[in-house]
N, C-alpha and C. Protein backbone atom coordinates (compact mmCIF):
# COMPACT_ATOMS: atom_id res chain seq x y z
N UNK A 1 93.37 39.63 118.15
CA UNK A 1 94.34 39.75 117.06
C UNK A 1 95.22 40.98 117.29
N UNK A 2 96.43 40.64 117.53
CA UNK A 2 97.53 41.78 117.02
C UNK A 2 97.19 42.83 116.37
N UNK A 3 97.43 44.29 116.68
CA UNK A 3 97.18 44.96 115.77
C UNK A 3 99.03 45.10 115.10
N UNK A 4 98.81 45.34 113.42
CA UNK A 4 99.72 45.84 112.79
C UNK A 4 100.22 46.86 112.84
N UNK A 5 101.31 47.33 113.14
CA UNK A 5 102.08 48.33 113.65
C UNK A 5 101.66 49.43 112.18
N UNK A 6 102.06 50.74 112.15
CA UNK A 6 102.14 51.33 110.99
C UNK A 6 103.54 51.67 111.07
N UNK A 7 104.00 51.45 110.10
CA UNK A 7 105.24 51.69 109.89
C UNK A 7 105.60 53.22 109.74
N UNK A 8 105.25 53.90 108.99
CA UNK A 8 105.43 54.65 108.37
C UNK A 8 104.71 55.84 109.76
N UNK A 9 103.72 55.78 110.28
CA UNK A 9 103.50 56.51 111.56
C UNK A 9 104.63 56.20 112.46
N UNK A 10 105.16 55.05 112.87
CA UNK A 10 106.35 55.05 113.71
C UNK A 10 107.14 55.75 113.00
N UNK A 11 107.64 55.75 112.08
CA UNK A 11 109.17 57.03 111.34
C UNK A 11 108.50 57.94 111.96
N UNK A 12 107.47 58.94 111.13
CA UNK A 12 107.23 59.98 111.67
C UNK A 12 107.15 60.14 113.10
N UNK A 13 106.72 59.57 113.89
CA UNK A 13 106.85 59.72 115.30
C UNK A 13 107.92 60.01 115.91
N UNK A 14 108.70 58.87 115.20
CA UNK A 14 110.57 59.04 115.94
C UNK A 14 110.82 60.09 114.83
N UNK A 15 110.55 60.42 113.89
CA UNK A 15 111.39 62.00 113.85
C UNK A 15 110.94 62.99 114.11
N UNK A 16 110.16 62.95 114.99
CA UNK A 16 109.16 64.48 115.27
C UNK A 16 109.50 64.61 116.80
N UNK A 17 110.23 63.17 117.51
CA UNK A 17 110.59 63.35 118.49
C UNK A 17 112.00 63.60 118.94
N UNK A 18 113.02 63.16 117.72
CA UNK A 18 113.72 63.40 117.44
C UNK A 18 114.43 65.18 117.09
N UNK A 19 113.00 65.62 116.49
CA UNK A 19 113.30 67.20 116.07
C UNK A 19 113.36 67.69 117.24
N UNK A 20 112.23 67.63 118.11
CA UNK A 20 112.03 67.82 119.57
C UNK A 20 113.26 68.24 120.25
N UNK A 21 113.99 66.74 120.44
CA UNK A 21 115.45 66.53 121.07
C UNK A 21 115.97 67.65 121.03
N UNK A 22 116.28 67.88 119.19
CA UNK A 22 117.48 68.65 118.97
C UNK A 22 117.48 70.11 119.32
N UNK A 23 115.64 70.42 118.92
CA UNK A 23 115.39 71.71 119.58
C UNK A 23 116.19 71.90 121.48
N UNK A 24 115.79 71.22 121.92
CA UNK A 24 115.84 71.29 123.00
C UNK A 24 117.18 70.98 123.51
N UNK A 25 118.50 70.15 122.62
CA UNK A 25 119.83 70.38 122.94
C UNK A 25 120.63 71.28 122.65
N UNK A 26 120.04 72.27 121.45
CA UNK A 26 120.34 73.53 121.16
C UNK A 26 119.95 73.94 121.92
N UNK A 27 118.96 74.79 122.42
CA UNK A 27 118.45 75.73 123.35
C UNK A 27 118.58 75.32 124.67
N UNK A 28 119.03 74.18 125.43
CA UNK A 28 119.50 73.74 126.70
C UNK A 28 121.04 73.00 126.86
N UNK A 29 121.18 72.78 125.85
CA UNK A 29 122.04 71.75 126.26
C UNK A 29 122.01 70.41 126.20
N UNK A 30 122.95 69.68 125.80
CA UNK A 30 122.03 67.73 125.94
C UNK A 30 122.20 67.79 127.57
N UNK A 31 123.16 68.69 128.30
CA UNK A 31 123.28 67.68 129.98
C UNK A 31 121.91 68.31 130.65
N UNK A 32 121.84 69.44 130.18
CA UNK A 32 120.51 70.10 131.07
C UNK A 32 119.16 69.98 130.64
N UNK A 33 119.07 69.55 129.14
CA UNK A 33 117.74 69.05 128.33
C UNK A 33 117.06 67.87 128.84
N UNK A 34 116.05 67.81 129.91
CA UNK A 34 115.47 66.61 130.16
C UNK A 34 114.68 66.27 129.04
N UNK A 35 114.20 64.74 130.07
CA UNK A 35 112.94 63.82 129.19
C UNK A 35 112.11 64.92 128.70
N UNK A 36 111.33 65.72 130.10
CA UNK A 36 110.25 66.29 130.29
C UNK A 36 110.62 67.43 129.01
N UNK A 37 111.60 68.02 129.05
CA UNK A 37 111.62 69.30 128.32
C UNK A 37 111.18 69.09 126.98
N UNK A 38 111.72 67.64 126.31
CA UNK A 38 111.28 67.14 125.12
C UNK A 38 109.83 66.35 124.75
N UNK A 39 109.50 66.31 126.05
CA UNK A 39 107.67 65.96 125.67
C UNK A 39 107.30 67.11 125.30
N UNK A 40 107.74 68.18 126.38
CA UNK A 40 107.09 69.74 126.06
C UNK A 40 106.93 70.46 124.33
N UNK A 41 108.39 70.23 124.24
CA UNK A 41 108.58 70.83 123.34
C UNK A 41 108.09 70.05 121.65
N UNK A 42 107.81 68.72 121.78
CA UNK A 42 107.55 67.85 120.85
C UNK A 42 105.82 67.68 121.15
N UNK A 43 105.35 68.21 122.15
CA UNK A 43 103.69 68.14 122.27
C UNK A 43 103.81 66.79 122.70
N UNK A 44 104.81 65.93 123.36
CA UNK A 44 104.10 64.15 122.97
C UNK A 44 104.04 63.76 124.57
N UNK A 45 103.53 62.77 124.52
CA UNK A 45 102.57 62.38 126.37
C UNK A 45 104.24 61.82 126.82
N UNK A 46 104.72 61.90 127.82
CA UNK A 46 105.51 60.95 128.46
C UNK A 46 106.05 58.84 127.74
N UNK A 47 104.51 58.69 128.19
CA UNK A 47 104.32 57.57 127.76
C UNK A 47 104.69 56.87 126.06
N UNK A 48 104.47 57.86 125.42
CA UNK A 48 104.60 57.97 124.01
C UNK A 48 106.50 57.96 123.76
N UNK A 49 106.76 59.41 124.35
CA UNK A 49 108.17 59.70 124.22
C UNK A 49 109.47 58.46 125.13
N UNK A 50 108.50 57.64 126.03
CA UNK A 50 109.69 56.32 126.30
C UNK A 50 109.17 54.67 125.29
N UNK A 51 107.76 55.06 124.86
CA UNK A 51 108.14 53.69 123.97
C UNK A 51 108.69 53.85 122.92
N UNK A 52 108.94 54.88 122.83
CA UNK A 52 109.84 55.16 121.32
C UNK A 52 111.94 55.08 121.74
N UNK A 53 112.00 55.85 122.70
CA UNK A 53 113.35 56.39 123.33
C UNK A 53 113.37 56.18 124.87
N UNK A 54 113.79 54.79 125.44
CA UNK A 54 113.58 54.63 126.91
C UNK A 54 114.24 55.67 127.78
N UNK A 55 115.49 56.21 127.11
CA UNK A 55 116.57 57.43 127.46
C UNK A 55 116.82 58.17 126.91
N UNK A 56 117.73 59.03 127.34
CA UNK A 56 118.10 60.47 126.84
C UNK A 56 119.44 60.08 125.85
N UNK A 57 120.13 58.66 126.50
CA UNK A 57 121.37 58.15 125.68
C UNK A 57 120.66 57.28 124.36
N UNK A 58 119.87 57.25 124.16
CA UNK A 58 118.67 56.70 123.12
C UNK A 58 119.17 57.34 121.85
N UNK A 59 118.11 58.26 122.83
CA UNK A 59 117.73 59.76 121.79
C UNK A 59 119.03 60.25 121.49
N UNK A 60 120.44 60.38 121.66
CA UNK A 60 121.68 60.52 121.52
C UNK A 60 121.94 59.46 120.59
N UNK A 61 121.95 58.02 120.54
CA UNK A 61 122.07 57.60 120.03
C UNK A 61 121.11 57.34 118.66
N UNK A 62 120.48 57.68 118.11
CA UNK A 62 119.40 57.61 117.36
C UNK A 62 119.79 58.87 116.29
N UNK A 63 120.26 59.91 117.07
CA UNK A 63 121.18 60.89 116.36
C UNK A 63 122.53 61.26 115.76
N UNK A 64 123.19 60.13 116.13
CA UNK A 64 124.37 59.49 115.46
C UNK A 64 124.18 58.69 114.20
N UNK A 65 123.10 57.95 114.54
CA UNK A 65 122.41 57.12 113.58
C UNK A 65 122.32 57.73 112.43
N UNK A 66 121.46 59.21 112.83
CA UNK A 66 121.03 59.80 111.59
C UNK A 66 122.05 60.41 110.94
N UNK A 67 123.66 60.77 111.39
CA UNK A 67 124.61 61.22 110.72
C UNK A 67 125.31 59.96 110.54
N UNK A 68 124.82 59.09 110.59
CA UNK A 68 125.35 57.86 110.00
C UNK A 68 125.00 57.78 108.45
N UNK A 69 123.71 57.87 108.63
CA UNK A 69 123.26 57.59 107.43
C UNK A 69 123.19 59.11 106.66
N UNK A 70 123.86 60.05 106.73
CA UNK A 70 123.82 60.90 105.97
C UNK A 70 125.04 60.49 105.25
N UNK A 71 126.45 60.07 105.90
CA UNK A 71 127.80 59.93 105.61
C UNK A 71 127.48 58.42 104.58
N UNK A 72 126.70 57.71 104.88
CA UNK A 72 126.60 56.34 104.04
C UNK A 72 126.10 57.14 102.67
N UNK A 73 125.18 57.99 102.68
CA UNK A 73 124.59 58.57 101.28
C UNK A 73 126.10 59.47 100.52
N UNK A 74 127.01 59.71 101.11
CA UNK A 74 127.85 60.30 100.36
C UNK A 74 128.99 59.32 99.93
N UNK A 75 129.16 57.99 100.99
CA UNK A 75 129.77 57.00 100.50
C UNK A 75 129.20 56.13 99.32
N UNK A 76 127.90 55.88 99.22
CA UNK A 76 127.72 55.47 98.42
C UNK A 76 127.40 56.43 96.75
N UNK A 77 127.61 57.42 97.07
CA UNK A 77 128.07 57.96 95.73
C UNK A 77 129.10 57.96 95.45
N UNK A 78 130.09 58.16 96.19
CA UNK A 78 131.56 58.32 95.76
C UNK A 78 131.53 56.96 95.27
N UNK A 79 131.15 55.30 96.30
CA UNK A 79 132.11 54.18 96.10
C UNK A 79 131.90 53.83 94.36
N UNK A 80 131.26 53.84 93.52
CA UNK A 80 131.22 53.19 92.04
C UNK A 80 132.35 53.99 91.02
N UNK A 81 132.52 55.35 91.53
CA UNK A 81 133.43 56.15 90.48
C UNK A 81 135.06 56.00 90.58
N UNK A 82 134.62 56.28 89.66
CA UNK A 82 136.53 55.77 89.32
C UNK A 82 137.14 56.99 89.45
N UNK A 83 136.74 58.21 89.75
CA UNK A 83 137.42 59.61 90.19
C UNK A 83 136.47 59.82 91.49
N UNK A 84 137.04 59.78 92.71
CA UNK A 84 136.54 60.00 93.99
C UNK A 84 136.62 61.35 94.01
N UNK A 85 137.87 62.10 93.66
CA UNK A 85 138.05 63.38 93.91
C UNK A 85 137.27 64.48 93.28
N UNK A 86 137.11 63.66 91.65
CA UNK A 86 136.09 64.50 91.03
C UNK A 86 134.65 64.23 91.74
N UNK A 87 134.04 63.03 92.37
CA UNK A 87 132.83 62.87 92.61
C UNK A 87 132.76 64.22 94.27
N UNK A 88 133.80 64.05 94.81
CA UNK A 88 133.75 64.53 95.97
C UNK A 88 133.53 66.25 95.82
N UNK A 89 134.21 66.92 94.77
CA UNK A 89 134.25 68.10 94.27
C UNK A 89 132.86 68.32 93.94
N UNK A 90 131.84 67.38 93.08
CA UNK A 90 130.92 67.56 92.43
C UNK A 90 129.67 67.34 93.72
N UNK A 91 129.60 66.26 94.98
CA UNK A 91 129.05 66.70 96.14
C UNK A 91 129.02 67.63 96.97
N UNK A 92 130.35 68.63 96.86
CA UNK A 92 130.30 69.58 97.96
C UNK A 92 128.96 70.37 98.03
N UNK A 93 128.20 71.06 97.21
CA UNK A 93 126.96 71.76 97.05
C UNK A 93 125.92 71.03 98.35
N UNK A 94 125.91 69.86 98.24
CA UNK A 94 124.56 69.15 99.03
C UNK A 94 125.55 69.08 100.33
N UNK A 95 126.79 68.88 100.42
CA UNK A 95 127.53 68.61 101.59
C UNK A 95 127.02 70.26 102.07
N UNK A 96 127.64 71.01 101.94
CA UNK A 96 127.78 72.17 102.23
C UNK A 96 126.38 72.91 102.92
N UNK A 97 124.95 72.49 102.28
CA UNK A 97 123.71 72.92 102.66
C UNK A 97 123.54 72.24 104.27
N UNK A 98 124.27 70.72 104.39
CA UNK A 98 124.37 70.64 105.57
C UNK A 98 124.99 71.29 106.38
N UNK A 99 126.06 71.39 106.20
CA UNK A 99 127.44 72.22 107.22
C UNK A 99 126.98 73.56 107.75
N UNK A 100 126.22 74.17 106.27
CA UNK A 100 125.95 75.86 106.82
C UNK A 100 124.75 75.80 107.06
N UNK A 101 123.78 74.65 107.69
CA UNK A 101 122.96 74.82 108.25
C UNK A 101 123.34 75.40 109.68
N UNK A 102 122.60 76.45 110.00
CA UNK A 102 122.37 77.03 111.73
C UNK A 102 122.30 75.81 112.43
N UNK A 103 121.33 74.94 112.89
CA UNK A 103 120.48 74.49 113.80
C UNK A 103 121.62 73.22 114.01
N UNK A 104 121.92 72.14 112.71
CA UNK A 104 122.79 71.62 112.60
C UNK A 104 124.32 71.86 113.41
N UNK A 105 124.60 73.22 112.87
CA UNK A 105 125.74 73.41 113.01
C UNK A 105 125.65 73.56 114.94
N UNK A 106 124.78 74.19 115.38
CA UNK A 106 124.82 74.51 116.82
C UNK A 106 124.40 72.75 117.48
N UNK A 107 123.76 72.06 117.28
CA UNK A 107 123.98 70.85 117.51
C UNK A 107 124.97 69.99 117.46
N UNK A 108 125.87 70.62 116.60
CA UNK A 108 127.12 69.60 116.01
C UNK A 108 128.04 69.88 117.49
N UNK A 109 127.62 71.87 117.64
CA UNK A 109 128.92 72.02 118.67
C UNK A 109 128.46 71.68 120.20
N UNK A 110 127.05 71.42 120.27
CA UNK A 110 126.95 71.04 121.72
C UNK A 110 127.20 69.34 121.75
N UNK A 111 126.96 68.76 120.12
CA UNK A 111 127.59 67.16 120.60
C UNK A 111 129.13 67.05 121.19
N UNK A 112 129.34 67.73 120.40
CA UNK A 112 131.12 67.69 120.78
C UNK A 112 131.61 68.08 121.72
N UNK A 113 131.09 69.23 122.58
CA UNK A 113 130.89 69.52 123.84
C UNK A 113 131.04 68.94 124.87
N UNK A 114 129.59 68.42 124.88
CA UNK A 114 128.91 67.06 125.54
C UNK A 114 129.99 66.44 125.35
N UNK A 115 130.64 65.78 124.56
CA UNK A 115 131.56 64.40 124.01
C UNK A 115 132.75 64.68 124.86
N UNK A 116 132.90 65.45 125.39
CA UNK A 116 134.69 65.51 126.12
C UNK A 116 134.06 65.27 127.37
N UNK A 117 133.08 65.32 127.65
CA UNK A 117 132.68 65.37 129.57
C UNK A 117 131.77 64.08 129.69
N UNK A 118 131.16 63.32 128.49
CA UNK A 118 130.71 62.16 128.49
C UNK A 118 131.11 61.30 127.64
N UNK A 119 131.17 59.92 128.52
CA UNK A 119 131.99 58.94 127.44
C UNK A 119 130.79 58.12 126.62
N UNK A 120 129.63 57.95 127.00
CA UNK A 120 128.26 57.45 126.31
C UNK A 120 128.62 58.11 125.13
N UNK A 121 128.27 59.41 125.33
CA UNK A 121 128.09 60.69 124.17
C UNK A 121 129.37 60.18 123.00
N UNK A 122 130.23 60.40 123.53
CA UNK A 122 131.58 60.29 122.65
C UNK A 122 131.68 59.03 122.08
N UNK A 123 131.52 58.09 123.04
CA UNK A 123 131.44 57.12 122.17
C UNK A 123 130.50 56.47 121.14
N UNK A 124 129.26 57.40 120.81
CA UNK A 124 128.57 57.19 120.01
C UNK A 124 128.69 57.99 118.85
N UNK A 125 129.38 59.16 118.64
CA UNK A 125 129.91 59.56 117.70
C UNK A 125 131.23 59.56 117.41
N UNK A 126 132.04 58.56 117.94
CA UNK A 126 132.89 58.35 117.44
C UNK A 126 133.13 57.29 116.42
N UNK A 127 132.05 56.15 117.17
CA UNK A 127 132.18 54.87 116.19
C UNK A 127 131.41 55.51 114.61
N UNK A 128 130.54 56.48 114.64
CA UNK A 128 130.32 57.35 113.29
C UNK A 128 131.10 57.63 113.10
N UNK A 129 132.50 58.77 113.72
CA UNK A 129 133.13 59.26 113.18
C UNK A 129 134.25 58.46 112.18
N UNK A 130 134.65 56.77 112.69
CA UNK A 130 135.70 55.80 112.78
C UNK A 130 134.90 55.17 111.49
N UNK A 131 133.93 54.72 111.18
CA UNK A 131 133.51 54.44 110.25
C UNK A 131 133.40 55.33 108.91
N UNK A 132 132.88 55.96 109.30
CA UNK A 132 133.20 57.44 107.82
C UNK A 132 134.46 57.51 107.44
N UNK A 133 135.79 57.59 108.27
CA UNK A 133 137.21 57.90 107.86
C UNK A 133 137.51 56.07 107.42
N UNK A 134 137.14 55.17 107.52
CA UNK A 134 137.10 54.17 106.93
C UNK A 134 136.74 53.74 105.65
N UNK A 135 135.42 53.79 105.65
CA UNK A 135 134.85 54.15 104.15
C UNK A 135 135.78 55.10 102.93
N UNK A 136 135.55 56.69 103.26
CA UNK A 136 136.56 57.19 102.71
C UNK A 136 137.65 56.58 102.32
N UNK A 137 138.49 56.21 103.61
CA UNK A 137 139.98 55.41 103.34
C UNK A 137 140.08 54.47 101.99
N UNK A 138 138.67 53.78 102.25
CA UNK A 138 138.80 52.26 100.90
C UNK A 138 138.56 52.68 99.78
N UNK A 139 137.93 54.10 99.78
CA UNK A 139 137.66 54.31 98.01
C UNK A 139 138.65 55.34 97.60
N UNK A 140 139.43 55.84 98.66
CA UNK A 140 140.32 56.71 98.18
C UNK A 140 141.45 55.50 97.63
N UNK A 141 141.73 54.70 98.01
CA UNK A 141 142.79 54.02 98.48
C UNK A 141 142.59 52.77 97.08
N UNK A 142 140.92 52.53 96.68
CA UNK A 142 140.68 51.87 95.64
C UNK A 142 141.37 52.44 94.29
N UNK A 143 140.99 54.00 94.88
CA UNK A 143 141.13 54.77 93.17
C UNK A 143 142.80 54.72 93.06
N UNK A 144 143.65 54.18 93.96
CA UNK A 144 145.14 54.51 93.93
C UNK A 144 145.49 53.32 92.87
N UNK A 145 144.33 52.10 93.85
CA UNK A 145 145.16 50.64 93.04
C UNK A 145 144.56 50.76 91.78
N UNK A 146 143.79 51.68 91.14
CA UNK A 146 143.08 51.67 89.83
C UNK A 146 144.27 52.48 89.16
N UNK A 147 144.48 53.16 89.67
CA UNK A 147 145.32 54.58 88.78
C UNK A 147 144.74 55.50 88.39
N UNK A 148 143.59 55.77 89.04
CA UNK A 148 142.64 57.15 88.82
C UNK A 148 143.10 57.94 90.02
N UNK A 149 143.71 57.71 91.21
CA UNK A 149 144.19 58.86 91.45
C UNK A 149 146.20 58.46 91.66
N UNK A 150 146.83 59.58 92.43
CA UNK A 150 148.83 59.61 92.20
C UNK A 150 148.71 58.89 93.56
N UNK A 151 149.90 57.88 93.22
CA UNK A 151 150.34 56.88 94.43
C UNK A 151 150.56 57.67 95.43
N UNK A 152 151.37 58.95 94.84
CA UNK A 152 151.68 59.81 96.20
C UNK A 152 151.08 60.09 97.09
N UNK A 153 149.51 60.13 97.14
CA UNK A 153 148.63 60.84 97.84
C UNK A 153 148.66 60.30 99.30
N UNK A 154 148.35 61.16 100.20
CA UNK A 154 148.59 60.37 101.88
C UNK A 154 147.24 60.40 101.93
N UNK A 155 146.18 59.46 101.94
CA UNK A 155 145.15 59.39 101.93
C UNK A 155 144.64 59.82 103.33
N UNK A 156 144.90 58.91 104.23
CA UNK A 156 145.31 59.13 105.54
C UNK A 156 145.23 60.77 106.45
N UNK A 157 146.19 61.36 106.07
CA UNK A 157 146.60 62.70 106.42
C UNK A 157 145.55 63.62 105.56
N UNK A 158 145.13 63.17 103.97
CA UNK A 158 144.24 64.36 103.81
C UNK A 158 143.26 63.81 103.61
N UNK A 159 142.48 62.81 104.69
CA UNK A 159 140.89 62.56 104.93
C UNK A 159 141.04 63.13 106.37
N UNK A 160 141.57 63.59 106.84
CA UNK A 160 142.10 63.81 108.42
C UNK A 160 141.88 65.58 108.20
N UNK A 161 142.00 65.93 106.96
CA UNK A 161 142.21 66.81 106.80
C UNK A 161 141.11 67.96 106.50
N UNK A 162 140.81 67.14 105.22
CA UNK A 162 139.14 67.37 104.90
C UNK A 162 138.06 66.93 106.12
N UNK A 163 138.15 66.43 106.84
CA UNK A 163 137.23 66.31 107.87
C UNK A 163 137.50 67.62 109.18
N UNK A 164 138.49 67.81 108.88
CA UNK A 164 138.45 68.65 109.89
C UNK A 164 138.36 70.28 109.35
N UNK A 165 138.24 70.61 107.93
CA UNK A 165 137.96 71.54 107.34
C UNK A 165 136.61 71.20 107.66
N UNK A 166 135.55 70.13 107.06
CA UNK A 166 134.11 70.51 107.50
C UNK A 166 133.89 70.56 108.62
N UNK A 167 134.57 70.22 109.46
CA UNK A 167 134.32 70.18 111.20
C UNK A 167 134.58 72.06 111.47
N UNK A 168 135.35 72.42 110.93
CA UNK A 168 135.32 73.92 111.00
C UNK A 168 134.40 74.85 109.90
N UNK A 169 134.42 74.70 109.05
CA UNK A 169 133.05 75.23 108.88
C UNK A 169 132.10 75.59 109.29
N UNK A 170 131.36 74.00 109.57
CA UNK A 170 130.42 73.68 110.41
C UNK A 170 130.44 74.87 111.80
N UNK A 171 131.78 74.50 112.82
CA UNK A 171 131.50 75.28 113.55
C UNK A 171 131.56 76.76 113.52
N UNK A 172 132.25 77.60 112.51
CA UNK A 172 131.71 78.85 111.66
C UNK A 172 130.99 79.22 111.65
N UNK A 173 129.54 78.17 111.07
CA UNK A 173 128.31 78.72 110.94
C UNK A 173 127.35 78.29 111.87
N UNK A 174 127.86 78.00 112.58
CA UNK A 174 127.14 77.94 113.71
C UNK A 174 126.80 79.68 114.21
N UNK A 175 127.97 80.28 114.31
CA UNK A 175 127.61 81.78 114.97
C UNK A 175 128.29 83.08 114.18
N UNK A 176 129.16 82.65 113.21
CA UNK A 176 130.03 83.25 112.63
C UNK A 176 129.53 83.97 110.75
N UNK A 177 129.03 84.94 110.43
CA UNK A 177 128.82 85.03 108.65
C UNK A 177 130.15 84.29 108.04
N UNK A 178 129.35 83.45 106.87
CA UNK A 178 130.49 82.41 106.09
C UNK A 178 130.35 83.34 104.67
N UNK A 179 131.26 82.77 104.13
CA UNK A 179 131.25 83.13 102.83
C UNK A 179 130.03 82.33 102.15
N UNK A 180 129.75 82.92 100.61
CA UNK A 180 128.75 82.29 99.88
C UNK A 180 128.79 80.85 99.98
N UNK A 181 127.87 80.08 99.60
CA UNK A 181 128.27 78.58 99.27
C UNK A 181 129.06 77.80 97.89
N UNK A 182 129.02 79.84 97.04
CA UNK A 182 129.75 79.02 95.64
C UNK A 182 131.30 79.49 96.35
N UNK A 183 131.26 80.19 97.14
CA UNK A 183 133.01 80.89 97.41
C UNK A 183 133.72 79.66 97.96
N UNK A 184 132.68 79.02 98.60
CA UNK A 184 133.01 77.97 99.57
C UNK A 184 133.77 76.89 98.88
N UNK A 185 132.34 76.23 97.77
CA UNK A 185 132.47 75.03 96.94
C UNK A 185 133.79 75.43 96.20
N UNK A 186 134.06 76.66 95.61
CA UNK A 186 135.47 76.93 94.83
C UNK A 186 136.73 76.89 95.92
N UNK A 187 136.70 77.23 96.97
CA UNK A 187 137.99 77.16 97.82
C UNK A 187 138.10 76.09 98.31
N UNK A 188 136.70 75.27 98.17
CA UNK A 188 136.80 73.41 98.82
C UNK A 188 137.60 72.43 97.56
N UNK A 189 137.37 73.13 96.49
CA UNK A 189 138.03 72.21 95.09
C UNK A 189 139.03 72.46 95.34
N UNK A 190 139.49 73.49 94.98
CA UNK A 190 140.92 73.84 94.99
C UNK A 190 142.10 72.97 96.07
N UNK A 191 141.17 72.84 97.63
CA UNK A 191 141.56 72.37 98.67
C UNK A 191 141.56 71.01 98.51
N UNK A 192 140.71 70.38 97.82
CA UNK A 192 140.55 69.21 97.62
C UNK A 192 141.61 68.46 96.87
N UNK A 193 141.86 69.32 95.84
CA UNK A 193 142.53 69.45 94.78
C UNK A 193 144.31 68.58 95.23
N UNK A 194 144.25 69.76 95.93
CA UNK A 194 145.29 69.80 96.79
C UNK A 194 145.84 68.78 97.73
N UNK A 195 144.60 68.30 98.28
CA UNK A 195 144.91 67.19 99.24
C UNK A 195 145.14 66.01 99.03
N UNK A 196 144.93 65.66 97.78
CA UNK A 196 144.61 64.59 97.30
C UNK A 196 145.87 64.52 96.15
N UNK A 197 146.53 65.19 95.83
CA UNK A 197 147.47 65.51 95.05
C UNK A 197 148.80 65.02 95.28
């Protein structure tokens, strides 16, 4: 008889090997971070670390995944409200604990790194990136045909915009002292404010 998989031991597995990874693309690099470095550093046998992740473009990909589904948790708060801008103002706090995370943030800048010298790499965070500015697009673009937000707004130009304010942040705190997170959240409204205006 088959044994029944545990579900819930496989998550944990793939994210403990996963943490592994990231340790180890921070502190090496993704081009110079082998297999081996991430058994090391994750305690896990060889054997273990390829039935989970046959590759290193896996494990890359598996980490797109997971900023996939961080960006789906903020789409699906925004998509039901009939003020995106207010919902978006009222997320920055939980957005922001991501962005000025260290570990995050130094991962963010070796993906992007990586992403100009590999097309695997890039192209796995891009189709994240192409989907997020999509999403956005339809609920900004919903609240226009509602009349909760001004026809004027270039939705377009300031989701282009706001993304690339957290894309700088982000890389800020990677190595740089940021301001508080309330200085932040108040100069992100205002900005928001603004963009959307």
């Amino acid at each position: 008889m088959a044994r029944t998989k545990n579900e819930e031991l496989h998550k944990t597995r793939k994210k403990q090997i996963l943490a592994a990874a990231k340790k180890c693309f921070i502190a090496k690099g993704i081009h110079n971070a082998s297999m081996a470095h991430i058994c090391k550093t994750g305690k896990i046998s060889p054997g273990a670390l390829y039935r989970y992740f046959p590759s290193k473009q896996a494990i890359i990909e598996a980490i797109a995944a997971q900023e996939h589904e961080q960006n789906l948790e903020l789409i699906d708060f925004l998509r039901p409200l009939k003020n995106p801008v207010r919902g978006l103002k009222n997320a920055l706090p939980d957005v922001l604990d991501t962005l000025l995370d260290k570990d995050f943030a130094r991962l963010m800048i070796e993906i992007s790194s990586e992403a100009t010298r590999n097309p695997e790499v890039n192209s796995a965070f891009q189709t994240v990136e192409e989907q997020f500015k999509t999403d956005l697009s339809a609920i900004f673009q919903t609240a226009q045909e509602r009349g909760t937000l001004v026809k004027t707004a270039n939705i377009e130009g300031a989701i282009f915009c706001l993304l690339a304010l957290f894309d700088g942040i982000t890389a800020r705190a990677a190595s740089a002292a940021t301001p508080s997170k309330k200085e932040l959240t108040n100069a992100l409204c205002k900005t928001i404010d603004a963009l959307f205006a």
